[in-house]
Protein backbone atom coordinates (compact mmCIF):
# COMPACT_ATOMS: atom_id res chain seq x y z
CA UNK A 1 6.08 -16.42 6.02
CA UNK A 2 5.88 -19.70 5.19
CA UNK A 3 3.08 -21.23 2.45
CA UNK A 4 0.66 -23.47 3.49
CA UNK A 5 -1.07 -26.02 1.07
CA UNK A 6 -4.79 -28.31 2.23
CA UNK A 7 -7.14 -30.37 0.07
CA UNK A 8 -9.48 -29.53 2.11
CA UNK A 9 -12.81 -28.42 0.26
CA UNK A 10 -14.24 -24.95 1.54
CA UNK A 11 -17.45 -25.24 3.45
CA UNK A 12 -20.47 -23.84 1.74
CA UNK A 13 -21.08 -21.27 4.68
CA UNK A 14 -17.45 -20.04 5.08
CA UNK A 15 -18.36 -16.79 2.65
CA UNK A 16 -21.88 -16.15 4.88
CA UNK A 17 -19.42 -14.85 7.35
CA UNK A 18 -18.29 -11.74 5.77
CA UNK A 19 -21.79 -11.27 5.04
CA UNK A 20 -22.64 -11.37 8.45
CA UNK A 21 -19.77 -9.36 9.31
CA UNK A 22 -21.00 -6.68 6.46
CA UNK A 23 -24.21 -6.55 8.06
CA UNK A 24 -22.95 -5.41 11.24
CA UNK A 25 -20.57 -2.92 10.08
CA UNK A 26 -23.74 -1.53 7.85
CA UNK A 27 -25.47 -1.60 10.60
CA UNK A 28 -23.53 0.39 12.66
CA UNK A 29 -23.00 3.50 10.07
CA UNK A 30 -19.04 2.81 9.47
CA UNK A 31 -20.06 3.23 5.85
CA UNK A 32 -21.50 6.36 5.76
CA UNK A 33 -19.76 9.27 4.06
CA UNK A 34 -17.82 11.69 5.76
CA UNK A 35 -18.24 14.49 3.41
CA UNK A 36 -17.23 17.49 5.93
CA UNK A 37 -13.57 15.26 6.87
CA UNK A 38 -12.97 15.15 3.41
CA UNK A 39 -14.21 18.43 1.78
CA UNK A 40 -11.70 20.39 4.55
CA UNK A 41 -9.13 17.77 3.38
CA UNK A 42 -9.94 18.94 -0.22
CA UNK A 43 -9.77 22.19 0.44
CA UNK A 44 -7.02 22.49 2.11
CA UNK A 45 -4.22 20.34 -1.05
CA UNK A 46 -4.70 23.70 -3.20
CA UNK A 47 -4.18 25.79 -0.37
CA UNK A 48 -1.69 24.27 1.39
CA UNK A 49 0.19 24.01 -1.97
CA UNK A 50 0.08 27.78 -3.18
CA UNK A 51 1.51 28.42 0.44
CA UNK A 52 4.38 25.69 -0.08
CA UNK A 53 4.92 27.19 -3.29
CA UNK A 54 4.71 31.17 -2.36
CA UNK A 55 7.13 30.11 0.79
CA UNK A 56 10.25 28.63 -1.80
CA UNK A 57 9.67 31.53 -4.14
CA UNK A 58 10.14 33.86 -1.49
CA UNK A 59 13.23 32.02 0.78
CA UNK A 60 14.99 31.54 -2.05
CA UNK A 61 18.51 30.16 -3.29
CA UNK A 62 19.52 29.12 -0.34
CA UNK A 63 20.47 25.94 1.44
CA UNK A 64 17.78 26.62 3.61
CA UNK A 65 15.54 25.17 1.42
CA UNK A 66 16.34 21.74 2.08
CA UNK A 67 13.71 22.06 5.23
CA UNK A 68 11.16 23.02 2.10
CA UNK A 69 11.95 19.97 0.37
CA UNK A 70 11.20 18.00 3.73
CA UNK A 71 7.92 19.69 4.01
CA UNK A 72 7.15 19.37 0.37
CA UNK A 73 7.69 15.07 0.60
CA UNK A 74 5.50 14.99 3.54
CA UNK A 75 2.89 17.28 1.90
CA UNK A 76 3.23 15.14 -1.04
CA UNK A 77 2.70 12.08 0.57
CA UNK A 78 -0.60 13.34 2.55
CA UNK A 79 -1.82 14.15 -0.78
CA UNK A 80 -1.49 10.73 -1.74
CA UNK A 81 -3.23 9.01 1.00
CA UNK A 82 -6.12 11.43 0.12
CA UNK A 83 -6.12 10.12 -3.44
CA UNK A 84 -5.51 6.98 -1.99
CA UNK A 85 -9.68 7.56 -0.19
CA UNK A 86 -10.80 9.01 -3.23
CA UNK A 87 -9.94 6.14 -5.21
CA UNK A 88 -11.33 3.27 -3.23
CA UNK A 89 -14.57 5.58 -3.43
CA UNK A 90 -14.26 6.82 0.21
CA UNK A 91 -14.82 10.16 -0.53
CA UNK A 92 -18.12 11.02 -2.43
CA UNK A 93 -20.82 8.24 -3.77
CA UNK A 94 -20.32 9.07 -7.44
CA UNK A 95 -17.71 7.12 -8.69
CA UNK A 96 -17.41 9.72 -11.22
CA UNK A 97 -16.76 12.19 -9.08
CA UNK A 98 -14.55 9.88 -7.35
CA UNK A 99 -12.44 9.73 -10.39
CA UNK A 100 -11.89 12.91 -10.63
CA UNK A 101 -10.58 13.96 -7.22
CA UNK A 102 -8.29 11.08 -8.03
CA UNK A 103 -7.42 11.95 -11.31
CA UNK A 104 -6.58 15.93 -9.78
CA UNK A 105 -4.79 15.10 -6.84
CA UNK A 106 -3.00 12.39 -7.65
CA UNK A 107 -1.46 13.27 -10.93
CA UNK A 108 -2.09 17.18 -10.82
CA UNK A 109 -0.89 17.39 -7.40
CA UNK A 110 1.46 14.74 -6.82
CA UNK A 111 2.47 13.34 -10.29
CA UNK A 112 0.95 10.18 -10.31
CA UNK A 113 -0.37 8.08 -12.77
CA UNK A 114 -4.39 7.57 -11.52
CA UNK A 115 -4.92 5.10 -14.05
CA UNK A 116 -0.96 3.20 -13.16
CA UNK A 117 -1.84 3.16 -9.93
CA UNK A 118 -5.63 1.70 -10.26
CA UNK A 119 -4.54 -1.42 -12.44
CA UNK A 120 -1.94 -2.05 -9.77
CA UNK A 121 -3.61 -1.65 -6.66
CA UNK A 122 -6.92 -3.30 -7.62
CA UNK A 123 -5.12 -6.94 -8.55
CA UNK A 124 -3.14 -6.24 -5.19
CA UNK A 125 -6.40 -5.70 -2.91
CA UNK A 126 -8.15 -8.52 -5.11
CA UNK A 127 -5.70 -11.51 -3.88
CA UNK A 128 -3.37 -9.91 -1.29
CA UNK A 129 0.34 -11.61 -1.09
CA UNK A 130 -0.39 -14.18 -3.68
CA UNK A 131 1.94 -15.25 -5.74
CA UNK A 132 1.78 -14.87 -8.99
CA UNK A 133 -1.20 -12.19 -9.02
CA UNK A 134 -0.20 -9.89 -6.35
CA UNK A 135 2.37 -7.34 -8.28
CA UNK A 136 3.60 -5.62 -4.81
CA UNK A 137 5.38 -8.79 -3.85
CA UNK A 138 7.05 -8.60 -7.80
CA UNK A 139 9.58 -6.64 -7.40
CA UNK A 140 12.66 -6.55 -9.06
CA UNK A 141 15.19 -5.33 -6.65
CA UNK A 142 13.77 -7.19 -3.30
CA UNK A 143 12.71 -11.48 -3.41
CA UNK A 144 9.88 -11.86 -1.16
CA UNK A 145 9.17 -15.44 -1.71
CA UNK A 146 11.69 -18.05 -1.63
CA UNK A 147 10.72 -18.95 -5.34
CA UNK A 148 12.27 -15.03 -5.99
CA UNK A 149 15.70 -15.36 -4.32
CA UNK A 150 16.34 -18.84 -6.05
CA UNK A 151 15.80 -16.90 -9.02
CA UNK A 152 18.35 -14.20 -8.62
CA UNK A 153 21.88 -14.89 -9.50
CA UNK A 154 24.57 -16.71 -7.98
CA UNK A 155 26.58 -13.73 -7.88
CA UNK A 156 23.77 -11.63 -5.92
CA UNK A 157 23.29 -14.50 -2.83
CA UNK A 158 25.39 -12.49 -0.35
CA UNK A 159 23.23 -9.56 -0.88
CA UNK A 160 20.03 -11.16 -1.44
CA UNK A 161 20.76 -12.94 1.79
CA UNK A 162 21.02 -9.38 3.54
CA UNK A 163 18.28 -7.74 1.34
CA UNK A 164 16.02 -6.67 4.53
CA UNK A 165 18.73 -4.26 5.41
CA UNK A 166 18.82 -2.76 1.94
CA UNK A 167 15.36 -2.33 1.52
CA UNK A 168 14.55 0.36 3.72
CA UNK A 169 17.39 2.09 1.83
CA UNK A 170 15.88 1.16 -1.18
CA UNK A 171 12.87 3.16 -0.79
CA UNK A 172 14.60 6.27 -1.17
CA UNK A 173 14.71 5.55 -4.44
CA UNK A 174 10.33 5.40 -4.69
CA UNK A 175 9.80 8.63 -5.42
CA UNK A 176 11.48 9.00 -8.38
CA UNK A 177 9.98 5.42 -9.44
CA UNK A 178 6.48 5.81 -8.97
CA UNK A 179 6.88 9.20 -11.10
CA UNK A 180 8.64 7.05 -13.62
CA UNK A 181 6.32 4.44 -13.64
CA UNK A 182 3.48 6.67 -13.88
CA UNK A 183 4.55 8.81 -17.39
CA UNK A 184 5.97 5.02 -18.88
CA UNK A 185 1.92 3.73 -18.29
CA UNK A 186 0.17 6.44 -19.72
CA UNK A 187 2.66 6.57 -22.42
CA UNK A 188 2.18 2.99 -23.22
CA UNK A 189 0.02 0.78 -25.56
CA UNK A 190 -1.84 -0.64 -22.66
CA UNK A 191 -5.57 0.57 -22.14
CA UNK A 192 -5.69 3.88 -19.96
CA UNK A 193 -8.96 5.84 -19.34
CA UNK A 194 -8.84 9.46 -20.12
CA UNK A 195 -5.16 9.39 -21.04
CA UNK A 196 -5.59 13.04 -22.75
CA UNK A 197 -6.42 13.83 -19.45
CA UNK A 198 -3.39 12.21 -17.71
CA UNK A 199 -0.99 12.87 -19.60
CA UNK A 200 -2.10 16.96 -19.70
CA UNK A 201 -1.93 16.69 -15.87
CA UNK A 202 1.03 14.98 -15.44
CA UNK A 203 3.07 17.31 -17.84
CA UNK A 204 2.20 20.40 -15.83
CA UNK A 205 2.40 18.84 -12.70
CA UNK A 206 6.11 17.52 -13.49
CA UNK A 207 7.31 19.94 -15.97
CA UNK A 208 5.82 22.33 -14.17
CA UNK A 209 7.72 21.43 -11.05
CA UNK A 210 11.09 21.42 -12.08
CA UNK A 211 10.53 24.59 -14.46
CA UNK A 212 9.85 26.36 -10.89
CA UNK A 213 13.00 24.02 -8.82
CA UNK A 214 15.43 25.76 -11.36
CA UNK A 215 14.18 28.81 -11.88
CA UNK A 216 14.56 29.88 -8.68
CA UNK A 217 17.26 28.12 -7.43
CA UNK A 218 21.20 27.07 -9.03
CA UNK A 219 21.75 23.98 -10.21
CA UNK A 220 23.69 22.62 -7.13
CA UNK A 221 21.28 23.28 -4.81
CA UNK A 222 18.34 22.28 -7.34
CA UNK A 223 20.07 19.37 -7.57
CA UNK A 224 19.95 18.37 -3.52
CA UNK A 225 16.85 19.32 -3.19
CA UNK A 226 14.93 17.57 -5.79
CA UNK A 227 16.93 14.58 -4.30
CA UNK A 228 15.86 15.18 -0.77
CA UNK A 229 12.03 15.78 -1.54
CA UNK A 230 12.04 12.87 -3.84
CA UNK A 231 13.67 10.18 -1.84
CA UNK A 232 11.95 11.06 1.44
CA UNK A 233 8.75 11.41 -0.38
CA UNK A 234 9.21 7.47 -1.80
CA UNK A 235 10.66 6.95 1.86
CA UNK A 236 7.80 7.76 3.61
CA UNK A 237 5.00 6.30 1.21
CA UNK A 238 6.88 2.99 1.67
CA UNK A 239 7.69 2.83 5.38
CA UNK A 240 3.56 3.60 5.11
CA UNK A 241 2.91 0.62 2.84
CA UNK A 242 5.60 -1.62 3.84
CA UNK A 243 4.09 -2.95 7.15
CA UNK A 244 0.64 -3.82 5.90
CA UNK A 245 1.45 -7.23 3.77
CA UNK A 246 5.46 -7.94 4.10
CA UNK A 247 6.59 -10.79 6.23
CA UNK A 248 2.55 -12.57 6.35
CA UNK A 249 0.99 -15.25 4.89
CA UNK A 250 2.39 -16.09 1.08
CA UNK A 251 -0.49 -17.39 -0.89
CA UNK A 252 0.57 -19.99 -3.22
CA UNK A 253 -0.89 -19.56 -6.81
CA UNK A 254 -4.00 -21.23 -7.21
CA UNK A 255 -4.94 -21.14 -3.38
CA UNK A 256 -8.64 -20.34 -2.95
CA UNK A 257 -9.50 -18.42 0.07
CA UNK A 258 -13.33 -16.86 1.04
CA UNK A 259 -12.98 -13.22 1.28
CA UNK A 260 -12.76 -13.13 4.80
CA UNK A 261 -9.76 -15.03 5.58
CA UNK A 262 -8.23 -13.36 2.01
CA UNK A 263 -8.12 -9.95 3.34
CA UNK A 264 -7.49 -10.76 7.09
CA UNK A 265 -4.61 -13.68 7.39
CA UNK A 266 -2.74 -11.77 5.02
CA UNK A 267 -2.68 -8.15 6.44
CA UNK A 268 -1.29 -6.48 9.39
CA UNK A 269 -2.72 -3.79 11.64
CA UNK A 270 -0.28 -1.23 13.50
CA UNK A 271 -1.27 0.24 16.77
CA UNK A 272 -0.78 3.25 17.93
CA UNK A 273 -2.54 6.68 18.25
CA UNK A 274 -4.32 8.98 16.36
CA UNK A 275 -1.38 10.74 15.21
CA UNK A 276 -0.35 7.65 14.05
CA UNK A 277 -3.64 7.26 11.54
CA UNK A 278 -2.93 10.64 10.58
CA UNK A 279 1.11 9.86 9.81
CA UNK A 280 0.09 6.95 8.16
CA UNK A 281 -3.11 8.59 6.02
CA UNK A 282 -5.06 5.41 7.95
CA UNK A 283 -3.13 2.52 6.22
CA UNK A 284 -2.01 1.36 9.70
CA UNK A 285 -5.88 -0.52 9.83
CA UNK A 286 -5.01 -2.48 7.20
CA UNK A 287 -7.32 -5.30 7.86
CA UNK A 288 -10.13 -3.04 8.09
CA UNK A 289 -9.47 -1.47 4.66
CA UNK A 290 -8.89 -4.79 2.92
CA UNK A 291 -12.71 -5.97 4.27
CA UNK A 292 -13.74 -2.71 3.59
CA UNK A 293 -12.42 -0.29 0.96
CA UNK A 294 -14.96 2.37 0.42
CA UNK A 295 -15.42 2.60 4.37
CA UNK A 296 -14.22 6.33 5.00
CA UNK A 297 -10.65 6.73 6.84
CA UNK A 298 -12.07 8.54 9.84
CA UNK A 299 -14.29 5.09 10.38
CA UNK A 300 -11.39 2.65 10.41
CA UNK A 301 -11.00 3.39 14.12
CA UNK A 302 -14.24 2.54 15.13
CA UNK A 303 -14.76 -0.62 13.07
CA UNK A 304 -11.39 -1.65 14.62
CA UNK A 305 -12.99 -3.40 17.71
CA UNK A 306 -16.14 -4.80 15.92
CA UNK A 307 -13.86 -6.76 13.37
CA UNK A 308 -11.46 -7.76 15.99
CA UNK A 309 -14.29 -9.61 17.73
CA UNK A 310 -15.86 -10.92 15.07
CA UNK A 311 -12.51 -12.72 14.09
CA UNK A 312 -11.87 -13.70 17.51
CA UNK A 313 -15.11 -15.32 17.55
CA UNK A 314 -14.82 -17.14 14.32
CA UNK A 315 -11.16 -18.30 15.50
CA UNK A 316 -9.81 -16.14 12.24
CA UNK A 317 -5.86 -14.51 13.33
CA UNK A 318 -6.37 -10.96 13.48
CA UNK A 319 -2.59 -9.22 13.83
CA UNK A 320 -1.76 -6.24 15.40
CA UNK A 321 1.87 -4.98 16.23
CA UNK A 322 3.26 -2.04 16.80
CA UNK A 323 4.94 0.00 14.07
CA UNK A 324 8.60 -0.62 15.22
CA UNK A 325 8.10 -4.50 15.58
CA UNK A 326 6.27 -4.26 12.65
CA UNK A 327 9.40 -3.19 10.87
CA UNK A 328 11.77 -5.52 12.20
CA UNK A 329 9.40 -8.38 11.17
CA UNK A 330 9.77 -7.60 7.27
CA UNK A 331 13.53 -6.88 7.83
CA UNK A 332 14.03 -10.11 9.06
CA UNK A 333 11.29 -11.88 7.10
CA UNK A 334 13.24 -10.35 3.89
CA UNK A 335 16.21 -11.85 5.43
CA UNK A 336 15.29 -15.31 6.10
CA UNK A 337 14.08 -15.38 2.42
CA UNK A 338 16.82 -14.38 0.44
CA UNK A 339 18.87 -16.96 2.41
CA UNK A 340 16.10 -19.78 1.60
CA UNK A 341 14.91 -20.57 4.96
CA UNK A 342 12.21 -22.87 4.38
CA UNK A 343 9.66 -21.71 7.35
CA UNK A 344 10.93 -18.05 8.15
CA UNK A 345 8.15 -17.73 10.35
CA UNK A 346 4.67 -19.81 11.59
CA UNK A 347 2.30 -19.32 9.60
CA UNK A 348 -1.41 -18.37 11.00
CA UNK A 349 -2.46 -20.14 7.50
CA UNK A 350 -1.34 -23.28 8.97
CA UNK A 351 -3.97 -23.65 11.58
CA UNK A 352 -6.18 -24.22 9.19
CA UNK A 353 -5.35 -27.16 8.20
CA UNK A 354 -6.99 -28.48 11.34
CA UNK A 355 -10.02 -25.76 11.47
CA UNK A 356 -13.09 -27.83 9.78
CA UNK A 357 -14.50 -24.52 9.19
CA UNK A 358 -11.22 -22.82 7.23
CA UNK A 359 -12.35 -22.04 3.92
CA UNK A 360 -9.41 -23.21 2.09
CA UNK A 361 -9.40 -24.91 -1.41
CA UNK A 362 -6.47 -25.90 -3.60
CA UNK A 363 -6.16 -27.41 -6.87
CA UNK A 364 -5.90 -31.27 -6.92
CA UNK A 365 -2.23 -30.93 -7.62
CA UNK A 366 -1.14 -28.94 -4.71
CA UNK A 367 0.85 -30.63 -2.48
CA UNK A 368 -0.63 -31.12 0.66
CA UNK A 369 2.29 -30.09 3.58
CA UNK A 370 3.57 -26.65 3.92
CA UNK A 371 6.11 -25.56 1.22
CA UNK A 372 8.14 -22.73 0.67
């Protein structure tokens, strides 16, 4: 979407209504652990696993075991979403022990990087679609501000002009990235806690893996089969992710927001049903986790209506879409910015430049019209 830029100062009491909105969701218990949802979630990733596991050792080499690799990207990806919890500290009040679950199912279970993931997904939750500062709109294959396909070269326009098309492709290819780019961080200079740690886990969990993918199958089918599970493991993590943020509000850098309108202008909510929250390990309430990331999955649900209201009331855009709109907005927000269309979409950020109460400051330098 298009940017939006306002001189206007921020009211003193636009912050006091998150804190009145965290009172009532306090209030209400949404914030309460859920130890015996996540404890049968815990127990079940080593079970689950060893039956995975047992069940390829025993079909064999065969091409049958391309339906294994399809169960072992969605088991995978559950996995994730439970690390996911465990990380935002929805799981237990320790963050130590927090840490740990992390630490184990993430890069024991699903080899990846805890401490990769952590840097990146706190500065994303800290200043959602903001350019500059937000690293999951900095990618280097997809533009998703107009500043990013301007960038790209002149040789690349037709196809960064049709980039939404290619970019549910492109996750296919997220699998075997996110393993990359977990092993290249905890093999790097930069700071990683308990890298001993890490890197141990990592090495069994992805040595480990293949050692098993080629010992008991040949290399051809090896071969398929490690592409299957990876790319529809990196397929379905992003067609989880990729609604939440892409094709809202772009934050220019600098743009002060109060929490409130932070987290909620520039996330999307999918609706749907409880199989849906399962599918989509509870990402689909994104607005709800963005106010709220400790507040257990099976809560998200029920806080749902409360924060709905609450942003009705205080005239803040709450958006909700289903999952298949939701889709074809970022294909043809992705679109509209790698051909340089200047307002792709309106923005809900641009109402506030006539809301008194908006809680929007920019540096004395930003122009003050909406730019893209």
């Amino acid at each position: 979407m298009s940017e939006v830029s306002t001189g206007r100062p921020q009211p003193a009491h636009a912050g006091n209504e998150y804190t009145a909105l965290a009172a009532i969701i306090r209030e209400s218990g949404l914030l309460r652990r859920r130890y015996g949802y996540y404890w049968t979630k815990l127990i079940l990733v080593p079970l689950l696993t060893g039956v995975a596991v047992l069940a390829f050792v025993l079909i064999g080499d065969t091409w049958w075991q391309l339906f294994t690799a399809v169960g072992f990207a969605f088991l995978f990806t559950q996995i994730a979403f439970l690390g996911h919890d465990a990380a935002h500290r929805q799981i237990f009040r320790s963050g130590r022990w927090n840490d740990w679950t992390s630490l184990v199912v993430g890069d024991l279970f699903v080899g990846m990087s805890y401490g990769w993931w952590q840097h990146k997904h706190t500065r994303h939750h800290a200043n959602p679609n903001q350019e500059g500062v937000d690293p999951d709109i900095e990618l280097p294959v997809i533009a998703f501000t107009p500043r990013q396909a301007q960038d790209r070269p002149a040789a690349l326009r037709w196809l960064i002009g049709h980039q939404g098309w290619f970019f549910f492709p492109v996750l296919l290819l997220e699998g075997l990235s996110l393993h990359a780019s977990s092993v290249r961080r905890v093999l790097a200079r930069e700071p990683v806690a308990r890298r001993p740690v890490e890197i141990a886990f990592l090495t069994v969990r992805i040595v480990g893996y293949l050692t098993l993918v080629l010992l008991v199958l040949s290399p051809g089918i090896a071969a398929v089969f490690l592409a299957v599970q990876l790319g529809l493991f990196g397929f379905y993590m992003g067609m989880s992710f990729a609604p939440n943020h892409k094709g809202m509000p772009l934050v220019p850098h600098g743009m002060k927001l109060d929490f409130l309108r932070r987290q909620v202008l520039m996330s999307r909510n999918i609706r749907g049903s409880r199989t849906l929250d399962f599918l989509m390990g509870g990402l689909n309430y994104q607005i709800e986790h963005h106010l709220f990331p400790s507040m257990p999955r099976p809560h998200l649900r029920r806080a749902a209506p409360t924060i709905r209201a609450f942003c009705a009331e205080h005239e803040v855009t709450y958006t909700e879409t289903g999952l298949l709109q939701s889709y074809a907005i970022v294909t043809r927000h992705i679109n509209r910015v790698g051909l340089g269309d200047k307002d792709p979409f309106s923005c809900p950020l641009l109402e506030l430049r006539q809301t008194p109460a908006s809680g929007v400051q920019l540096p004395p330098h930003q122009p003050a019209h909406p730019a893209s």
